[in-house]
C-alpha atoms as a PDB file:
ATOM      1  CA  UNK A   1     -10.953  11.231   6.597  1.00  0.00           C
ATOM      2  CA  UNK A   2     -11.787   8.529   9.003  1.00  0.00           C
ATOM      3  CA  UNK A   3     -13.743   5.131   7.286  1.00  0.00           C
ATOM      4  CA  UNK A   4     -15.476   2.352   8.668  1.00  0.00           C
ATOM      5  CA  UNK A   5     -13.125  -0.792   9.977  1.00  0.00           C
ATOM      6  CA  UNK A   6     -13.485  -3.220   6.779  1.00  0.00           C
ATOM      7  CA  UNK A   7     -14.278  -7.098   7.292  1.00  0.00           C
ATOM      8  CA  UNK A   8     -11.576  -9.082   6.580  1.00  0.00           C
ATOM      9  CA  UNK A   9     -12.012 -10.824   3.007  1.00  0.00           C
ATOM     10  CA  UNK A  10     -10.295 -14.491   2.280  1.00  0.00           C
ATOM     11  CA  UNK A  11     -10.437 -15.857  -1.241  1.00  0.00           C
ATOM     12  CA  UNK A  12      -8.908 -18.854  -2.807  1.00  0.00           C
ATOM     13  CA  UNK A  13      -5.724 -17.784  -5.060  1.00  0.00           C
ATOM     14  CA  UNK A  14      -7.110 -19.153  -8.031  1.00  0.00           C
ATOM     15  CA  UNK A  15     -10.218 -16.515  -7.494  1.00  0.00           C
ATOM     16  CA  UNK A  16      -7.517 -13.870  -6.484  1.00  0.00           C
ATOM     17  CA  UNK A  17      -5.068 -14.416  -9.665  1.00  0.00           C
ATOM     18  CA  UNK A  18      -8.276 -14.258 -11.653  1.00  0.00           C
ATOM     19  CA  UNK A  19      -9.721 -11.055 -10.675  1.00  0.00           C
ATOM     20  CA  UNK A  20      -5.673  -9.081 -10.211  1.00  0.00           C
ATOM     21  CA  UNK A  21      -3.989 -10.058 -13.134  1.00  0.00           C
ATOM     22  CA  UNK A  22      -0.335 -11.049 -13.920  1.00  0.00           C
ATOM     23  CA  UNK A  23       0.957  -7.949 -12.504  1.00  0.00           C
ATOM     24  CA  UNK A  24      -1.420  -7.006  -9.379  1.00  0.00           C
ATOM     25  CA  UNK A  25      -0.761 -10.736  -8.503  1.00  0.00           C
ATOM     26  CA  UNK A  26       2.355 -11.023  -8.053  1.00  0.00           C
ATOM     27  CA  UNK A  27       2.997  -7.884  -6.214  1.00  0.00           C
ATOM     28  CA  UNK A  28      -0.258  -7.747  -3.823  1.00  0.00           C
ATOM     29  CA  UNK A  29      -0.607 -12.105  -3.395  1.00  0.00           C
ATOM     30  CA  UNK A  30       3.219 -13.305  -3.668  1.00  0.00           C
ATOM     31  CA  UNK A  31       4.950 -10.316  -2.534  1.00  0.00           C
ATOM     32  CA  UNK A  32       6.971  -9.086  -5.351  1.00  0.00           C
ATOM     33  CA  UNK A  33       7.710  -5.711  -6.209  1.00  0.00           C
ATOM     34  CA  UNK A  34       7.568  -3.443  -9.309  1.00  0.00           C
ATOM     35  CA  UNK A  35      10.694  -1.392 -11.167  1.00  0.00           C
ATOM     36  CA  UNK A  36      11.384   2.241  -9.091  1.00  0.00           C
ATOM     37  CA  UNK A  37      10.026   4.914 -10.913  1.00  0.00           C
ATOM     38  CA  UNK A  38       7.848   2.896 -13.424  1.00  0.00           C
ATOM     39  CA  UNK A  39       4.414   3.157 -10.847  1.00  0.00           C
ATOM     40  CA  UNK A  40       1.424   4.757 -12.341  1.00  0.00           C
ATOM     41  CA  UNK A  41       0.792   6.185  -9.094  1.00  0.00           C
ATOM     42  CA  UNK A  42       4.434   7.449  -8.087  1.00  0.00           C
ATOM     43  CA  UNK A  43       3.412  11.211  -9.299  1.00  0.00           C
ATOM     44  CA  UNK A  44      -0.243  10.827  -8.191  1.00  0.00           C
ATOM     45  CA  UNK A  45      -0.995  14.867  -6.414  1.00  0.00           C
ATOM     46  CA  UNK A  46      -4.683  15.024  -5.979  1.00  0.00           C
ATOM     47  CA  UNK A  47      -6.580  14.978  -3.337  1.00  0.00           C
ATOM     48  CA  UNK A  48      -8.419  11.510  -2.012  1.00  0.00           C
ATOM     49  CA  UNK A  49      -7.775   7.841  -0.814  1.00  0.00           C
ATOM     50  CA  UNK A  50      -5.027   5.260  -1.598  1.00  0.00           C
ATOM     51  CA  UNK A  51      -7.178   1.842  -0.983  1.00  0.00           C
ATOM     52  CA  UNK A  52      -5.818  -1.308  -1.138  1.00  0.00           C
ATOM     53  CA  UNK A  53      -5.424  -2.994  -4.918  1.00  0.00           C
ATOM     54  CA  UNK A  54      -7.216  -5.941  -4.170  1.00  0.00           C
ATOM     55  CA  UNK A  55      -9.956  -5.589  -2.035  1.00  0.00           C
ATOM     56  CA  UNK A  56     -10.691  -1.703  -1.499  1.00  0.00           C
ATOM     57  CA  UNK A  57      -9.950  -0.810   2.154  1.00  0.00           C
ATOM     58  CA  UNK A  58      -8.917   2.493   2.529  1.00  0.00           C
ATOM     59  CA  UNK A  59      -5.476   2.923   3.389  1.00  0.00           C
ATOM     60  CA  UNK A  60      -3.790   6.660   3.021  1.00  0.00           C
ATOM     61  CA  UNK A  61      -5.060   9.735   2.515  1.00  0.00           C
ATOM     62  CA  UNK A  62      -3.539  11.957  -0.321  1.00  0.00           C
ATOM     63  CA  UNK A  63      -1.974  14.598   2.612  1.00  0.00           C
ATOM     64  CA  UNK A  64       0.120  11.450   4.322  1.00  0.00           C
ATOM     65  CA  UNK A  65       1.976  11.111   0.771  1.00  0.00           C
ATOM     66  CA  UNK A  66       5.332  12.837   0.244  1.00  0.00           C
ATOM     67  CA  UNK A  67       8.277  12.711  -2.440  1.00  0.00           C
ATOM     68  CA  UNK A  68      10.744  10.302  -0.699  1.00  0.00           C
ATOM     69  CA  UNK A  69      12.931   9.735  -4.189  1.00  0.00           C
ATOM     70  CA  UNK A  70      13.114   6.076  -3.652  1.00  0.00           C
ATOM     71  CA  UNK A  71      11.129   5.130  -6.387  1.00  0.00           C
ATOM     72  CA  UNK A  72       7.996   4.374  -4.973  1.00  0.00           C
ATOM     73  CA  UNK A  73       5.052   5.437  -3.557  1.00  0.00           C
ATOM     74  CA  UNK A  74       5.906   6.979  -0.337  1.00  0.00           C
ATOM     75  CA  UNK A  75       3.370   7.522   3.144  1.00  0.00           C
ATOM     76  CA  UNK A  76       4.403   9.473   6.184  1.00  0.00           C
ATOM     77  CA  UNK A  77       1.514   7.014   8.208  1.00  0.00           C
ATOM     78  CA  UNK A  78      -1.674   5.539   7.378  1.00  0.00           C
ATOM     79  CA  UNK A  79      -4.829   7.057   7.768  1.00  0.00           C
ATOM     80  CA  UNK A  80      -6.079   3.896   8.492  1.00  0.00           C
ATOM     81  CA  UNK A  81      -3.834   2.228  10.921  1.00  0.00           C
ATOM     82  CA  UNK A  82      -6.763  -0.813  11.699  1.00  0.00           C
ATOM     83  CA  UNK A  83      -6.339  -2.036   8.077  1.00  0.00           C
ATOM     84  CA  UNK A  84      -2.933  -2.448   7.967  1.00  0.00           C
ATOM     85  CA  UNK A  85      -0.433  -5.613   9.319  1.00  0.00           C
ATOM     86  CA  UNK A  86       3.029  -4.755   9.631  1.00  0.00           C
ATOM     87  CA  UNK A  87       4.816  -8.186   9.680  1.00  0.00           C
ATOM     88  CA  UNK A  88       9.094  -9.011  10.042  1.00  0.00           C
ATOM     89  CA  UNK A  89      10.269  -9.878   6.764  1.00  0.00           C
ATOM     90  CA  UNK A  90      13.765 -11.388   6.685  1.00  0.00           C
ATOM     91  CA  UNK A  91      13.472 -12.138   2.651  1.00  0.00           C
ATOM     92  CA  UNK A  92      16.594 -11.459   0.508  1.00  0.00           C
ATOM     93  CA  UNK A  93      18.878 -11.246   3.411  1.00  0.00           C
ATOM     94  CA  UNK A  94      17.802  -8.444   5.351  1.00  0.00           C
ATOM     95  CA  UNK A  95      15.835  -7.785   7.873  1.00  0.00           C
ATOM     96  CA  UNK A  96      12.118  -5.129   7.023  1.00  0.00           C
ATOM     97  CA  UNK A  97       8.836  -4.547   8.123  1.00  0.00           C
ATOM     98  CA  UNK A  98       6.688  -5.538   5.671  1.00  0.00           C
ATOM     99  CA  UNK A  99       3.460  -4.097   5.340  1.00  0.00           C
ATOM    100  CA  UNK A 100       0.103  -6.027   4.328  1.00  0.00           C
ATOM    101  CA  UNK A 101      -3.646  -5.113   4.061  1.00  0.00           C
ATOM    102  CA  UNK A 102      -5.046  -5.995   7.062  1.00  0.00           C
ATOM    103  CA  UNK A 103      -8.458  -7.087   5.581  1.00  0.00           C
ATOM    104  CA  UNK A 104      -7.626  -9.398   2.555  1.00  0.00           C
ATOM    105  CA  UNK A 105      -3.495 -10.416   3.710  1.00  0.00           C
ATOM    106  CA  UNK A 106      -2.134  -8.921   0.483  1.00  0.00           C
ATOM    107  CA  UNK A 107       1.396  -7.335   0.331  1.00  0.00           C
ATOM    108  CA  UNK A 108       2.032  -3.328   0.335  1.00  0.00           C
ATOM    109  CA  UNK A 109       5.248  -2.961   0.665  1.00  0.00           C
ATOM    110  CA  UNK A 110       7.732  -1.564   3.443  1.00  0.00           C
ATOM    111  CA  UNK A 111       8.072   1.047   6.428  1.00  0.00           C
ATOM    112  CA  UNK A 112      11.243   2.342   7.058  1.00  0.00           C
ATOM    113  CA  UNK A 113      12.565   4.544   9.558  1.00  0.00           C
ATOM    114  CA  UNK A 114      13.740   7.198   7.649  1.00  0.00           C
ATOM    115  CA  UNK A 115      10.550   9.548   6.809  1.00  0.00           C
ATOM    116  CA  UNK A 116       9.657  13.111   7.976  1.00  0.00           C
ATOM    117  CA  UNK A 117       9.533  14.302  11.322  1.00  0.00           C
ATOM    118  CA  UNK A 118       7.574  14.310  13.424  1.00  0.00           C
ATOM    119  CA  UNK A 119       6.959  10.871  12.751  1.00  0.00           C
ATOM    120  CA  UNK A 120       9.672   9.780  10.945  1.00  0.00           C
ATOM    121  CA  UNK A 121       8.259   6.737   8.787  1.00  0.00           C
ATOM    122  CA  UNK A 122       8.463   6.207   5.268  1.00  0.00           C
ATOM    123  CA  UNK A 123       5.845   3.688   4.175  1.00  0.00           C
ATOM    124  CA  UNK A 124       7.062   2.719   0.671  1.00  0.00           C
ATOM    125  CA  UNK A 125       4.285   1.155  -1.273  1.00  0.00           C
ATOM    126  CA  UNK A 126       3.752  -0.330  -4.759  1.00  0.00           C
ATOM    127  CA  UNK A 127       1.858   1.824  -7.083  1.00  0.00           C
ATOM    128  CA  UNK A 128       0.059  -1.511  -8.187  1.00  0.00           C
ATOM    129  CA  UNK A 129      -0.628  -2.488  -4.566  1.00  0.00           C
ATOM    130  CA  UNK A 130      -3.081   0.743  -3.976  1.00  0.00           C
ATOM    131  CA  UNK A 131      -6.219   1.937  -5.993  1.00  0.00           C
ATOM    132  CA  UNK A 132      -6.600   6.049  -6.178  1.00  0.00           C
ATOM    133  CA  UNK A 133     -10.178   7.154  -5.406  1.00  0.00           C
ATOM    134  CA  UNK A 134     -10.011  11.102  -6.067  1.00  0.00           C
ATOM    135  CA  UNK A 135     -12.138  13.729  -3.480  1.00  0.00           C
ATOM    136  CA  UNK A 136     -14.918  14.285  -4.342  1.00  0.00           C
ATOM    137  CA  UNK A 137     -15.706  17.980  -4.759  1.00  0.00           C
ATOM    138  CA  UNK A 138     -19.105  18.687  -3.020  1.00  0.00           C
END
């Protein structure tokens, strides 16, 4: 399902930490990261859109999402490449792509180069990073 390219969205922090919470906050504005295998959205099967935790955009769509075992959410691709920033992140002594919302600069999580063929990309996202928004049935 193809959407609309979003505007990007800036906010102060104090507006950002007010409106995410504790938990949202620290994984989507300062880049943390949540426990494997605690995510709300880890077992998540239905049909529909990941969109970003923060702001909305859409991100992946239910059919990109695969069991990787790694604890997280994982994404063969996004659906929406235009709203996502892939960044080098050298953090914690190693060297990542990290990957951000393109539309309001908050943290996602990682790709990796170890997914499914034929593309072979594992985007491994924080359950708290991404909204669900179920299909519709029409």
């Amino acid at each position: 399902m193809k959407h609309d390219v979003t505007p990007e969205i800036t906010k102060p922090e104090a507006e950002w930490r007010a409106e995410l919470g504790p938990d949202r906050y620290r994984i989507l504005r300062e880049a943390g990261t949540e426990a494997p295998f605690t995510g709300n959205l880890l077992e998540e099967r239905g049909e529909g859109t990941f969109t970003c935790g923060a702001c909305g955009a859409p991100l992946f769509e239910s059919d990109s999402k695969f069991e990787s075992h790694c604890g997280w959410p994982s994404f063969t691709h996004p659906d929406q490449q235009q709203n996502v920033r892939l960044l080098e992140d050298f953090s914690h002594g190693m060297h990542r792509i990290e990957v951000r919302c393109k539309r309001c600069d908050s943290h996602l999580g990682h790709v990796f180069e170890d997914g499914p063929q034929p593309r072979g990309t594992r985007y491994c996202i924080n359950s708290l990073s991404l909204k669900f928004e179920p299909k519709t049935r029409a």
